[in-house]
PDB file of N, CA and C in Angstrom:
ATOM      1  N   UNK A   1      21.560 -34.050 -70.450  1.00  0.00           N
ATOM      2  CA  UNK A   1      21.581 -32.804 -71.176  1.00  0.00           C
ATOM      3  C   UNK A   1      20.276 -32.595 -71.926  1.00  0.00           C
ATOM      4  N   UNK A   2      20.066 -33.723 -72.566  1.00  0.00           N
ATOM      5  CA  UNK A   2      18.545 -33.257 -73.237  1.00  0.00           C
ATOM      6  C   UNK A   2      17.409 -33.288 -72.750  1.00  0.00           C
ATOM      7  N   UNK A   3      17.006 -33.639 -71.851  1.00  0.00           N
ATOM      8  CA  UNK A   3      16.312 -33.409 -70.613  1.00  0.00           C
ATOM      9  C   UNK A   3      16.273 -32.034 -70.180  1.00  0.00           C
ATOM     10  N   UNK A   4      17.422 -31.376 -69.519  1.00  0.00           N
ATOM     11  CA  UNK A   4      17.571 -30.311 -69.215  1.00  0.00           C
ATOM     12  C   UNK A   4      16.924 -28.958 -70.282  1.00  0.00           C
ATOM     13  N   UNK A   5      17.533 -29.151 -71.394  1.00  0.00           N
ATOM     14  CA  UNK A   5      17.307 -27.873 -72.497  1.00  0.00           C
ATOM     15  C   UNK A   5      15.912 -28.557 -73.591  1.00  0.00           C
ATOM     16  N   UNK A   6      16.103 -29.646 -74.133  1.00  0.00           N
ATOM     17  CA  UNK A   6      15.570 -30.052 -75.368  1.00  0.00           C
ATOM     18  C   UNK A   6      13.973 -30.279 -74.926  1.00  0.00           C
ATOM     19  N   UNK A   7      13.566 -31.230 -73.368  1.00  0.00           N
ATOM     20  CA  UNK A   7      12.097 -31.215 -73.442  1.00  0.00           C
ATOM     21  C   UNK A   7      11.448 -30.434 -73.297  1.00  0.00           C
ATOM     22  N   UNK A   8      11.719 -29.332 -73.026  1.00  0.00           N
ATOM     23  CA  UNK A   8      10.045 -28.117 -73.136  1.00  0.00           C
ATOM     24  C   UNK A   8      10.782 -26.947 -72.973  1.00  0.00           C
ATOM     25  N   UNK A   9       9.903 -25.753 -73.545  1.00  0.00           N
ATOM     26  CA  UNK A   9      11.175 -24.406 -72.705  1.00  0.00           C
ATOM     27  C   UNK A   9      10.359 -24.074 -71.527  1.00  0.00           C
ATOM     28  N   UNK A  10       9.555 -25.205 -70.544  1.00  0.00           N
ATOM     29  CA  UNK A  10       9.568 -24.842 -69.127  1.00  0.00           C
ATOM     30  C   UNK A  10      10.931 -25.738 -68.529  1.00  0.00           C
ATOM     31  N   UNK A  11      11.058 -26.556 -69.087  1.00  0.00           N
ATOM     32  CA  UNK A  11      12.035 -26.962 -68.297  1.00  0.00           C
ATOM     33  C   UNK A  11      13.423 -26.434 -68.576  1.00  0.00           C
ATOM     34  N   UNK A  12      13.503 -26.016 -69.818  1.00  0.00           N
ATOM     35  CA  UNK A  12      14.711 -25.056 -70.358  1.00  0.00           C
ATOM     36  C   UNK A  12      14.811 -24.021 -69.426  1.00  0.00           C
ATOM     37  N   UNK A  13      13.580 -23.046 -69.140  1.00  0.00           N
ATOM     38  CA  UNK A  13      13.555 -21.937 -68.468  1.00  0.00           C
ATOM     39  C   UNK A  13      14.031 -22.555 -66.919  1.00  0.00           C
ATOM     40  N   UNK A  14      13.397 -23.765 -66.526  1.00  0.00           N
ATOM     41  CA  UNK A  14      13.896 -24.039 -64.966  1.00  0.00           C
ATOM     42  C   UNK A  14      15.305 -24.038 -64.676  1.00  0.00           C
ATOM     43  N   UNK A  15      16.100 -24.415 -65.840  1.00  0.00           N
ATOM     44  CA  UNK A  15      17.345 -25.332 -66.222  1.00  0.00           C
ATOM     45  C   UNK A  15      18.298 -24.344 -66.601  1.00  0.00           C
ATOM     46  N   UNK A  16      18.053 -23.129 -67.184  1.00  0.00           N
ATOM     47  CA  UNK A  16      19.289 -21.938 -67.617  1.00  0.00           C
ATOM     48  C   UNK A  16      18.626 -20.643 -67.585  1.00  0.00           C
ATOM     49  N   UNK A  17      17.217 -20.318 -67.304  1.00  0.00           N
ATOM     50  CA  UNK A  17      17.032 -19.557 -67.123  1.00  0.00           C
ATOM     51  C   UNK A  17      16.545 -18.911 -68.528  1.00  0.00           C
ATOM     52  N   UNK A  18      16.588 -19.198 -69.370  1.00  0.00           N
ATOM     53  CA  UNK A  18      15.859 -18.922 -70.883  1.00  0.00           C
ATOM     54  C   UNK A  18      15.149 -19.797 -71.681  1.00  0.00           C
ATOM     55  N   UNK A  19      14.383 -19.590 -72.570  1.00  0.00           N
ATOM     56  CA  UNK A  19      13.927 -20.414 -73.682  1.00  0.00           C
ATOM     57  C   UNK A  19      14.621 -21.097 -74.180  1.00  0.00           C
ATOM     58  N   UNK A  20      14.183 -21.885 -74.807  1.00  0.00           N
ATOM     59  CA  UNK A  20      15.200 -22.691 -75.860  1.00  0.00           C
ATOM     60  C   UNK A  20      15.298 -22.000 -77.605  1.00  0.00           C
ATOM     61  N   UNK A  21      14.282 -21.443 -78.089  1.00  0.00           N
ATOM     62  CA  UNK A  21      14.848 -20.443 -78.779  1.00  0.00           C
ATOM     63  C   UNK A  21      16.275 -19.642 -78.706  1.00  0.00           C
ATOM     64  N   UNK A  22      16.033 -19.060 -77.559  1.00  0.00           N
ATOM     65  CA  UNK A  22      17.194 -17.921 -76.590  1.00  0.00           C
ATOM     66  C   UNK A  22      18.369 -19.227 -76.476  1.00  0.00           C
ATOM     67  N   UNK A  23      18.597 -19.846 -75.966  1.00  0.00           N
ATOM     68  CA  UNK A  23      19.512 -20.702 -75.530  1.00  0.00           C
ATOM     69  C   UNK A  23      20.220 -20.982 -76.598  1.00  0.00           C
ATOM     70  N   UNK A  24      19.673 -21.415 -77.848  1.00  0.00           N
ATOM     71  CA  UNK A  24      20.434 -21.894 -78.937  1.00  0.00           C
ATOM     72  C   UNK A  24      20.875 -20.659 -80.135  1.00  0.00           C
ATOM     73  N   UNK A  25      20.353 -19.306 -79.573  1.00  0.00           N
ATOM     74  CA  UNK A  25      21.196 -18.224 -80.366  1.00  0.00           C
ATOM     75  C   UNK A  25      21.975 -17.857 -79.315  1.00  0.00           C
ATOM     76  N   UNK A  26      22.002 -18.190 -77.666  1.00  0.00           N
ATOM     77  CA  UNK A  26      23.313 -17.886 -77.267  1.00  0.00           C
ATOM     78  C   UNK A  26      24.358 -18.636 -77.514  1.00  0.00           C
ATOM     79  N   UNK A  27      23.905 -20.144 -77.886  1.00  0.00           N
ATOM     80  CA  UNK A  27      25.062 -21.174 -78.228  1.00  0.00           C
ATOM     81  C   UNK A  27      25.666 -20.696 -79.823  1.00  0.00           C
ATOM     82  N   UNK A  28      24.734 -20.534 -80.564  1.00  0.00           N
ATOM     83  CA  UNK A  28      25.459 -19.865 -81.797  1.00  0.00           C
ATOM     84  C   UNK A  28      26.458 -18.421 -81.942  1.00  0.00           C
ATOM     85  N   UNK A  29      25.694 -17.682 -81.136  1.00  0.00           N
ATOM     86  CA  UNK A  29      26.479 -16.448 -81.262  1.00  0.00           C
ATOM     87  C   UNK A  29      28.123 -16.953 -80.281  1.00  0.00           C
ATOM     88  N   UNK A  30      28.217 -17.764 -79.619  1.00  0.00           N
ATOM     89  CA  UNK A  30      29.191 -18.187 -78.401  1.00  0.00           C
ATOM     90  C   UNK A  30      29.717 -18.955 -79.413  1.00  0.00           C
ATOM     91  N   UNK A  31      29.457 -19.557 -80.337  1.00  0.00           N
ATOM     92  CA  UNK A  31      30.428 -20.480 -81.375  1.00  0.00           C
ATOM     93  C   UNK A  31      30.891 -19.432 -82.509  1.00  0.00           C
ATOM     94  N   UNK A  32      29.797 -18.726 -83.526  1.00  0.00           N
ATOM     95  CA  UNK A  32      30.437 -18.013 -84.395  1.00  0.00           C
ATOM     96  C   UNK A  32      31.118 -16.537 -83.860  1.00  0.00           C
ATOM     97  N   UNK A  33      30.617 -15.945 -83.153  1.00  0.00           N
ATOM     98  CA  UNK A  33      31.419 -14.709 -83.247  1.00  0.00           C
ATOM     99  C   UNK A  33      32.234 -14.586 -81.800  1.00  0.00           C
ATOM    100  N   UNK A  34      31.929 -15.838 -80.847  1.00  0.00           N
ATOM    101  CA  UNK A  34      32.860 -15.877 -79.577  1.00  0.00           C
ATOM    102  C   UNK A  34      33.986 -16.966 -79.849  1.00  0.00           C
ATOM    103  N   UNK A  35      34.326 -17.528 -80.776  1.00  0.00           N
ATOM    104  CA  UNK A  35      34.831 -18.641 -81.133  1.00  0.00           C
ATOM    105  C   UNK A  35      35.233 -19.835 -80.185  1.00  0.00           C
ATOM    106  N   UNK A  36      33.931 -20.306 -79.396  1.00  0.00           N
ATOM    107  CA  UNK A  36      33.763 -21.352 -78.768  1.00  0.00           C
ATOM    108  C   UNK A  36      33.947 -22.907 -79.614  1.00  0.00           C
ATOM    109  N   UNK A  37      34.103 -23.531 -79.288  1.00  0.00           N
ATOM    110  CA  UNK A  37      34.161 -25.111 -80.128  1.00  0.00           C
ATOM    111  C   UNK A  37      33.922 -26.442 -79.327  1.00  0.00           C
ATOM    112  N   UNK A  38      33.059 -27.462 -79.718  1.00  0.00           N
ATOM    113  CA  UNK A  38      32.936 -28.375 -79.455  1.00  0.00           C
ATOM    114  C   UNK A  38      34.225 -29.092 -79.135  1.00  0.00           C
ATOM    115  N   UNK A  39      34.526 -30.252 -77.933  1.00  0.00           N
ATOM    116  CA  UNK A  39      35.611 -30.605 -78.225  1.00  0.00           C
ATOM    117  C   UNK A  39      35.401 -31.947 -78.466  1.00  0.00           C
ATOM    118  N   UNK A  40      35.929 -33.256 -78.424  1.00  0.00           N
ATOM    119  CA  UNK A  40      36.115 -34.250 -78.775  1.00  0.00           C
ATOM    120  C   UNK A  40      34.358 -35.072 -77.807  1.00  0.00           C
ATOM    121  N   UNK A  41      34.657 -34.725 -76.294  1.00  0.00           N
ATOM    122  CA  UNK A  41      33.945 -35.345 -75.574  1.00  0.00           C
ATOM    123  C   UNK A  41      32.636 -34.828 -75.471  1.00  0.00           C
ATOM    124  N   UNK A  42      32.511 -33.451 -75.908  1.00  0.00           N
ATOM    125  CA  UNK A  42      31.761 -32.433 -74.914  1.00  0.00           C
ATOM    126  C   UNK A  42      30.784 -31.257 -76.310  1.00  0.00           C
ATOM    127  N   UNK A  43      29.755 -31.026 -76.572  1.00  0.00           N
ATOM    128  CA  UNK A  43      29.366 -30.618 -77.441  1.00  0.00           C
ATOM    129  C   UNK A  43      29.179 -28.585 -76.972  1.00  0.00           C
ATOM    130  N   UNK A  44      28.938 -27.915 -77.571  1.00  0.00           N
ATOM    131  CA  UNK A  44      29.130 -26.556 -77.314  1.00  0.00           C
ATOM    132  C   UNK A  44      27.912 -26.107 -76.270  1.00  0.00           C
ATOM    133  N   UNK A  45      26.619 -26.967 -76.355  1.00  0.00           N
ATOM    134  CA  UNK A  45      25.378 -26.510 -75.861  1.00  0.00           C
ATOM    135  C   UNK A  45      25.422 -26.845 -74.882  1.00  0.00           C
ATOM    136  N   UNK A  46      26.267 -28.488 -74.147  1.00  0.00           N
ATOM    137  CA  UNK A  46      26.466 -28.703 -72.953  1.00  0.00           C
ATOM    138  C   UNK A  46      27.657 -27.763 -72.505  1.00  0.00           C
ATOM    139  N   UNK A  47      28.582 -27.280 -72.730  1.00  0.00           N
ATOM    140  CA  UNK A  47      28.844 -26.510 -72.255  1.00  0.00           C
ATOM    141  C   UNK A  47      28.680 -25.275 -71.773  1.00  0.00           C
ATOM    142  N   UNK A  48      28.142 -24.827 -72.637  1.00  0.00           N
ATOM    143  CA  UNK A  48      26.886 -23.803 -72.461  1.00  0.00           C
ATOM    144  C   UNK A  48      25.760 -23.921 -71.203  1.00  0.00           C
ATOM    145  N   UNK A  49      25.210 -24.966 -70.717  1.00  0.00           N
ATOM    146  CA  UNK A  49      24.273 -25.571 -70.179  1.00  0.00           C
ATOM    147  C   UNK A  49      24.816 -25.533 -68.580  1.00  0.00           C
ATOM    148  N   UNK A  50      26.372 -26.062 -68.461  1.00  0.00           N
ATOM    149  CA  UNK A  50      27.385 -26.329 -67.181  1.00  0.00           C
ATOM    150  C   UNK A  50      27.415 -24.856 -66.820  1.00  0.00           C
ATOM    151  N   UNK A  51      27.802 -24.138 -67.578  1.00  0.00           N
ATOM    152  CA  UNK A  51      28.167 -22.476 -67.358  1.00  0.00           C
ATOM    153  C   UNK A  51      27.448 -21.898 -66.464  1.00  0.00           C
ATOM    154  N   UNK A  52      25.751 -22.096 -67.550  1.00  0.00           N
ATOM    155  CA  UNK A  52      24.397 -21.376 -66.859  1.00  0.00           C
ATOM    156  C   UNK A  52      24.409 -22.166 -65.468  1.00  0.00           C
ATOM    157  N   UNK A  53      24.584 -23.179 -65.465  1.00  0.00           N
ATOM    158  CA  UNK A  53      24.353 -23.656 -64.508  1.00  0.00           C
ATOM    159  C   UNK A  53      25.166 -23.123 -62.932  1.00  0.00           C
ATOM    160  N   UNK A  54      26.369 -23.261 -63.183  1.00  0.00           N
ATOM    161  CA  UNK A  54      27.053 -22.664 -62.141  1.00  0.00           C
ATOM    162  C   UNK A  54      26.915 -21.079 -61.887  1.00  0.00           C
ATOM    163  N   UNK A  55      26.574 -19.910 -63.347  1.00  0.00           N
ATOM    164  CA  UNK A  55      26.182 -18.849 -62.720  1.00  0.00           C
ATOM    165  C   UNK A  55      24.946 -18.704 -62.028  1.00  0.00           C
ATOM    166  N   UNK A  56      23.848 -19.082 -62.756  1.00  0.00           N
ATOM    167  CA  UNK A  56      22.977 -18.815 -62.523  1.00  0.00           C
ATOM    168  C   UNK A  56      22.105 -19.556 -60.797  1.00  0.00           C
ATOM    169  N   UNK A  57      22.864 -20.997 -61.277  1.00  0.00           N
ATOM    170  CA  UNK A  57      22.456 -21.303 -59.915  1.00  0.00           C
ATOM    171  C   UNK A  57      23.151 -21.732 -58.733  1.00  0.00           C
ATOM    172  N   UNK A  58      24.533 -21.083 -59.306  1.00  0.00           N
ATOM    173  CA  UNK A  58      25.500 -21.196 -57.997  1.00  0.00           C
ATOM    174  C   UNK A  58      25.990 -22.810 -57.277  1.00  0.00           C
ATOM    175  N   UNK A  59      25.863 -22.998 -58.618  1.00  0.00           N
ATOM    176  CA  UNK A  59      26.382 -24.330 -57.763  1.00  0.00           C
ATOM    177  C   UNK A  59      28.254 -24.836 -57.865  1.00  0.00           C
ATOM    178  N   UNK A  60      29.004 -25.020 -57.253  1.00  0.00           N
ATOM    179  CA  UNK A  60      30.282 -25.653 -57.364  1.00  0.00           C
ATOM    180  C   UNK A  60      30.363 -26.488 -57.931  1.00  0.00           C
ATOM    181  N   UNK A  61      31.593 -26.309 -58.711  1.00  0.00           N
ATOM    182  CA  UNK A  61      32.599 -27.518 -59.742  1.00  0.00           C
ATOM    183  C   UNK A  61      31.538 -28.819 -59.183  1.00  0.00           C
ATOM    184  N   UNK A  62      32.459 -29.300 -58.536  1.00  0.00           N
ATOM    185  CA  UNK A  62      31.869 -30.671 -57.966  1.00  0.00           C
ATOM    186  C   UNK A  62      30.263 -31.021 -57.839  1.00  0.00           C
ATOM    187  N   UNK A  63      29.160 -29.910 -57.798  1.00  0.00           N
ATOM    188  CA  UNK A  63      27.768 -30.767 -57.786  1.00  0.00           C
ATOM    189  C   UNK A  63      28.315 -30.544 -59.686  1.00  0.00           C
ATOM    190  N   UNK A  64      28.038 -29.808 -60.452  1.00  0.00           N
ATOM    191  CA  UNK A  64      28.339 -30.267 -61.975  1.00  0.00           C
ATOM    192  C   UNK A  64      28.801 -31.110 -61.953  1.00  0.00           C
ATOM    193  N   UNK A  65      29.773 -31.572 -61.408  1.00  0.00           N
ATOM    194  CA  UNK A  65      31.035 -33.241 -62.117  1.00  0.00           C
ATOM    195  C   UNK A  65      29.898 -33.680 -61.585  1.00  0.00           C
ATOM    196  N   UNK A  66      29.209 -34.522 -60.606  1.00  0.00           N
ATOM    197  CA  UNK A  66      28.527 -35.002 -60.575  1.00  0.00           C
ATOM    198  C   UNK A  66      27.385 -35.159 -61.222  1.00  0.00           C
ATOM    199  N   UNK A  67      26.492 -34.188 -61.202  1.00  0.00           N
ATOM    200  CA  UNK A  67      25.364 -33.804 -62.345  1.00  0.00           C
ATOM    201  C   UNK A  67      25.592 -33.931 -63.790  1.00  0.00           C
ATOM    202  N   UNK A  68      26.543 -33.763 -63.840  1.00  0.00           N
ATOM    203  CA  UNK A  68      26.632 -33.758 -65.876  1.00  0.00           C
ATOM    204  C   UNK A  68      27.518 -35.149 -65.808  1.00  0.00           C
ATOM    205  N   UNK A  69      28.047 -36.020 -65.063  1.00  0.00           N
ATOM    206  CA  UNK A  69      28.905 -37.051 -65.183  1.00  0.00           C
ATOM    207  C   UNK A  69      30.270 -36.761 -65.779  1.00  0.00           C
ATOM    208  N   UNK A  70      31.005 -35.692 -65.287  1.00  0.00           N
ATOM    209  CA  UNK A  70      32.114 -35.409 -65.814  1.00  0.00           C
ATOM    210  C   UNK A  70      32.984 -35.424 -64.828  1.00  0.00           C
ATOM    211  N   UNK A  71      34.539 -34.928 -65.377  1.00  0.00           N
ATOM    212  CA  UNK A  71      35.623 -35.036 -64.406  1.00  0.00           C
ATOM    213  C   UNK A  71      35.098 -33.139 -63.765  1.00  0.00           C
ATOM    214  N   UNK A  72      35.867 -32.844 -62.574  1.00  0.00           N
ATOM    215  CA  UNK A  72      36.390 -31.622 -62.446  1.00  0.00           C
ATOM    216  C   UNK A  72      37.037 -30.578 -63.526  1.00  0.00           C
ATOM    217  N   UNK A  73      38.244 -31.616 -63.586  1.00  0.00           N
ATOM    218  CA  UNK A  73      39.098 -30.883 -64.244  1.00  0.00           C
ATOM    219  C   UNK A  73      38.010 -30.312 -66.292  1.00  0.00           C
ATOM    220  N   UNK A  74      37.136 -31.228 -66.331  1.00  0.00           N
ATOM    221  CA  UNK A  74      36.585 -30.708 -67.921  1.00  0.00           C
ATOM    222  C   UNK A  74      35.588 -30.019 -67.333  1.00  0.00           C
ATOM    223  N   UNK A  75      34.883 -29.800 -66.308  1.00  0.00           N
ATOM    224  CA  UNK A  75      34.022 -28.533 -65.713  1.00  0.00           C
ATOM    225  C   UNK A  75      34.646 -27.370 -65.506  1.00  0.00           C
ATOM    226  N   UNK A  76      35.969 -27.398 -64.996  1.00  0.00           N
ATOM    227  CA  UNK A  76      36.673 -25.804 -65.207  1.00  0.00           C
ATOM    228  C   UNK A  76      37.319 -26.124 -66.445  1.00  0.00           C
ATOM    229  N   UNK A  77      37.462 -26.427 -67.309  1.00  0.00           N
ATOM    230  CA  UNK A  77      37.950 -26.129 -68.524  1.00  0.00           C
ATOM    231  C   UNK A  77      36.879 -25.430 -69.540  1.00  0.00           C
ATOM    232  N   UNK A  78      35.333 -26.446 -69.556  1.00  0.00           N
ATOM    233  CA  UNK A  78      34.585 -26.282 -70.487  1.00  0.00           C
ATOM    234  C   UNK A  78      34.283 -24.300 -69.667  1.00  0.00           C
ATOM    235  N   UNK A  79      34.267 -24.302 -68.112  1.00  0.00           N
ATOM    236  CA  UNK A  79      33.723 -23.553 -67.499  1.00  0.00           C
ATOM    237  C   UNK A  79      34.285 -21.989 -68.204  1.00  0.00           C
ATOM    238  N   UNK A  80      35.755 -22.040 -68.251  1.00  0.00           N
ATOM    239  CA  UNK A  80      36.291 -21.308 -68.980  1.00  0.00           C
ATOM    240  C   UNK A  80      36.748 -21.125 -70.372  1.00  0.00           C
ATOM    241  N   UNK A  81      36.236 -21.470 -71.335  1.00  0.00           N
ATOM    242  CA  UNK A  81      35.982 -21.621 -72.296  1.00  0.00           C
ATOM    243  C   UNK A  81      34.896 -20.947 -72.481  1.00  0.00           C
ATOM    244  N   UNK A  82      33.853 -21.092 -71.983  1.00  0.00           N
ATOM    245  CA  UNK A  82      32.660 -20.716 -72.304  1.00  0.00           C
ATOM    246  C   UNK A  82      32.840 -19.192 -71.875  1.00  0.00           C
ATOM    247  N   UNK A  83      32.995 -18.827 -70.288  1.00  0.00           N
ATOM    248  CA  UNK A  83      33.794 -17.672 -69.786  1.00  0.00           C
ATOM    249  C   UNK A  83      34.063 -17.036 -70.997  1.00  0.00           C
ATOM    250  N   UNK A  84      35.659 -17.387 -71.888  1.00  0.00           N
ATOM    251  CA  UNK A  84      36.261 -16.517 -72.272  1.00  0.00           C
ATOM    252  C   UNK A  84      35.334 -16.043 -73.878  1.00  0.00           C
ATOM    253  N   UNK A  85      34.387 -17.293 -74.012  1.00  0.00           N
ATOM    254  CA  UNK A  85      33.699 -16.919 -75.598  1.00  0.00           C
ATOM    255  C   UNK A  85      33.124 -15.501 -74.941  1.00  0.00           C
ATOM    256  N   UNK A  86      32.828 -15.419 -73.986  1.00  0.00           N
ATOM    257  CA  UNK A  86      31.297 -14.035 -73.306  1.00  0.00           C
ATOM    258  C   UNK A  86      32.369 -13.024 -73.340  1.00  0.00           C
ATOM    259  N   UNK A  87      33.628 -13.550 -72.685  1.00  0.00           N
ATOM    260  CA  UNK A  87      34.171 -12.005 -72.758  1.00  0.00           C
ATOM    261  C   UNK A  87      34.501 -11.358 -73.986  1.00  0.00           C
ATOM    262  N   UNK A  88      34.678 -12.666 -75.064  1.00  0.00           N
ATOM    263  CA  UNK A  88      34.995 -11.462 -76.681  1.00  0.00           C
ATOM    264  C   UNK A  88      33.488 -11.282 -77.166  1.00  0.00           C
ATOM    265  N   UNK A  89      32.219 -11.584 -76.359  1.00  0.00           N
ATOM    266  CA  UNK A  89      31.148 -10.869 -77.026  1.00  0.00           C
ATOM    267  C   UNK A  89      30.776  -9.335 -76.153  1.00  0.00           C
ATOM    268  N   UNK A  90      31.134  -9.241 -75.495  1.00  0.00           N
ATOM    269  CA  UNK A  90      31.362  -8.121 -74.248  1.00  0.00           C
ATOM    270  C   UNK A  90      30.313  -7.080 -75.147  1.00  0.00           C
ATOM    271  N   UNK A  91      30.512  -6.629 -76.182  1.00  0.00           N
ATOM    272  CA  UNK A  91      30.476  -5.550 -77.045  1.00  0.00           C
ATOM    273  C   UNK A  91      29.166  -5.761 -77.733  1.00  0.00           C
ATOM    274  N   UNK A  92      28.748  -6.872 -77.732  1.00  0.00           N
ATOM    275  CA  UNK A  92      27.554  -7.693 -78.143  1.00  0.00           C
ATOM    276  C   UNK A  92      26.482  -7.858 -76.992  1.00  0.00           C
ATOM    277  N   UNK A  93      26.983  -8.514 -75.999  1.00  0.00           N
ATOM    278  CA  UNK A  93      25.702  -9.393 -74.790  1.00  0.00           C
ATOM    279  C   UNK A  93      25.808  -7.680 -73.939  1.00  0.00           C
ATOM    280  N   UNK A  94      26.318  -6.856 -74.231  1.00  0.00           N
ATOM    281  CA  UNK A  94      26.324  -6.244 -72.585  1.00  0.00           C
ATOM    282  C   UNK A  94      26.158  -4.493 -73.103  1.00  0.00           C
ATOM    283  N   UNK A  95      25.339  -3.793 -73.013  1.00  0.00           N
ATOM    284  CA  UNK A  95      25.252  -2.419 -72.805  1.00  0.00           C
ATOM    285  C   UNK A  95      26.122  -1.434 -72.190  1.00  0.00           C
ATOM    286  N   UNK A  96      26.720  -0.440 -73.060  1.00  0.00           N
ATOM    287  CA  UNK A  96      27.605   0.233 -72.065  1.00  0.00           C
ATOM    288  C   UNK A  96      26.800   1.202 -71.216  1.00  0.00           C
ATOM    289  N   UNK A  97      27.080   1.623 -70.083  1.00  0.00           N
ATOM    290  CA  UNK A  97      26.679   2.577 -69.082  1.00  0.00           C
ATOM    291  C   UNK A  97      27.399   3.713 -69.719  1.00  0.00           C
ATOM    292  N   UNK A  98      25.753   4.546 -69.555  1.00  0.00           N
ATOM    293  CA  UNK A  98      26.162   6.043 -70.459  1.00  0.00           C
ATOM    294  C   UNK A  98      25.813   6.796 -68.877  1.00  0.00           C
ATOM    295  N   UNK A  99      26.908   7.732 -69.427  1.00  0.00           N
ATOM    296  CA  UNK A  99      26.942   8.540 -67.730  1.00  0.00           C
ATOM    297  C   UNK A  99      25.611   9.396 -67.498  1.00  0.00           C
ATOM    298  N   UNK A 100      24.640   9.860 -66.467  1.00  0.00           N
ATOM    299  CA  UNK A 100      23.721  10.940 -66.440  1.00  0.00           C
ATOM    300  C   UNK A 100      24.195  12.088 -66.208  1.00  0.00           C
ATOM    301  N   UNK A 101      23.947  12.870 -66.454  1.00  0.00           N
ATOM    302  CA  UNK A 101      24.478  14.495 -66.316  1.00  0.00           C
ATOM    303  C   UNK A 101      23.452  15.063 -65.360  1.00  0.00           C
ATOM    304  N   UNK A 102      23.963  16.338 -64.728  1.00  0.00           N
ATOM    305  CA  UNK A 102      23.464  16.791 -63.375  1.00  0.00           C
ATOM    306  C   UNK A 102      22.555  17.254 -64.036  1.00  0.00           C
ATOM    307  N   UNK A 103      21.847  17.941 -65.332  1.00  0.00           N
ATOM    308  CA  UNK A 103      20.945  18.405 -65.627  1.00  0.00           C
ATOM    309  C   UNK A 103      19.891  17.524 -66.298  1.00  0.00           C
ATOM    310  N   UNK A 104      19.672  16.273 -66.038  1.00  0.00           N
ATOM    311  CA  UNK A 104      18.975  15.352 -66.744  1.00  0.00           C
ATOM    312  C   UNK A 104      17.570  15.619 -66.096  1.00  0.00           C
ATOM    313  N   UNK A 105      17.139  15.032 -67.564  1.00  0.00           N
ATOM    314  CA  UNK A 105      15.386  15.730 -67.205  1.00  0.00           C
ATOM    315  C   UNK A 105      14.763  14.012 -66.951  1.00  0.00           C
ATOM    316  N   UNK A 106      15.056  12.985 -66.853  1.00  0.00           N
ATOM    317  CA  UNK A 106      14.966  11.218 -66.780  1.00  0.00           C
ATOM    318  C   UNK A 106      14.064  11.346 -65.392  1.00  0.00           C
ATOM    319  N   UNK A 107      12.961  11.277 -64.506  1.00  0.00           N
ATOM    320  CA  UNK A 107      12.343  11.545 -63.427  1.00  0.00           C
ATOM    321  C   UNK A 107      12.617  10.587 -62.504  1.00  0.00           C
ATOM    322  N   UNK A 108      12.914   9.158 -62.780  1.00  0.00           N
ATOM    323  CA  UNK A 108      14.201   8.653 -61.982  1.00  0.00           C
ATOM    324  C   UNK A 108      14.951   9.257 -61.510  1.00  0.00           C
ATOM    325  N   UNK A 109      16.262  10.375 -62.044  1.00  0.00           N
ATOM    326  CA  UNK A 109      17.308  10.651 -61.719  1.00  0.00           C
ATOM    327  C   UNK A 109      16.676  11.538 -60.702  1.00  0.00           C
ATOM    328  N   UNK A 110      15.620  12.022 -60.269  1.00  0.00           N
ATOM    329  CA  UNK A 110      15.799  12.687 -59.253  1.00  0.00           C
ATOM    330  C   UNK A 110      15.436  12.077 -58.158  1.00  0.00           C
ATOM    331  N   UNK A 111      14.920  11.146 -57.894  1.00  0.00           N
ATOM    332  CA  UNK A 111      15.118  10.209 -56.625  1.00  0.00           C
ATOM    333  C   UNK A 111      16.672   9.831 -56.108  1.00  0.00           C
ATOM    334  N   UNK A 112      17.756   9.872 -57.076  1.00  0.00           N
ATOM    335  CA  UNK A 112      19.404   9.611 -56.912  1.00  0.00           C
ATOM    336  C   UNK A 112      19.864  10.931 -56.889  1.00  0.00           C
ATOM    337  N   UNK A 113      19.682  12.008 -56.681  1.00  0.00           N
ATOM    338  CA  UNK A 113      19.944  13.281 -56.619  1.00  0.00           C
ATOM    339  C   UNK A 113      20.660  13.663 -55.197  1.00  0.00           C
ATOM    340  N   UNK A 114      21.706  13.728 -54.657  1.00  0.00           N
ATOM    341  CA  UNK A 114      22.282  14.034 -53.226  1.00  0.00           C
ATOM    342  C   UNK A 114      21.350  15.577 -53.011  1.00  0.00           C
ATOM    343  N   UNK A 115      20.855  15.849 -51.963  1.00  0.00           N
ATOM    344  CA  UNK A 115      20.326  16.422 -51.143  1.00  0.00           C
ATOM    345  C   UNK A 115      21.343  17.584 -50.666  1.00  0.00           C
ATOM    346  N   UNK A 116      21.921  18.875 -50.608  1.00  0.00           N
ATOM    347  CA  UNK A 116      22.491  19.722 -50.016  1.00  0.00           C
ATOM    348  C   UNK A 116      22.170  20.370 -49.080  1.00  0.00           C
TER     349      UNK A 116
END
């Protein structure tokens, strides 16, 4: 784990895809206002770390159990856990889509314009 995030934020960036600045206000905001928690075995940042890992780089349960030295069964647990902290920040990590209107002056929108 500390390898992965803690020696440099190039290897942070190789490893989750962000800084380590970035990494440790997503682990905070995922503990205080997603109410994520450390559990007995497993600290919040490695879980955090397993997550990125499987979205970002697609890897299955099983290369994690292997890679992080864990069971299965605490890779889909921590996996969802972490999951469900993102979904009560929904309102926080994620922008809502504001609709465009047919009269938008945005010079993008007219490349998406249907043709009659």
């Amino acid at each position: 784990m500390k390898r992965l995030v803690y020696a440099s934020d190039e290897t942070c960036i190789e490893q989750v895809k962000m800084n380590r600045i970035t990494f440790f206000k997503l682990c905070e905001m995922l503990q205080t206002l997603g109410g994520l928690k450390s559990s007995r075995s497993m600290l919040v940042d490695e879980q955090v770390v397993m997550f990125l890992h499987i979205i970002f780089l697609h890897l299955k349960n099983r290369v994690i159990k292997n890679h992080f030295n864990r069971s299965r069964e605490t890779v889909r647990w921590s996996f969802h856990n972490v999951l469900n902290a993102v979904i009560r920040l929904e309102d926080v990590l994620f922008k809502k889509a504001e609709p465009i209107t047919v009269n938008s002056t945005d010079p993008m929108w007219k490349l998406f314009k249907v043709l009659k």
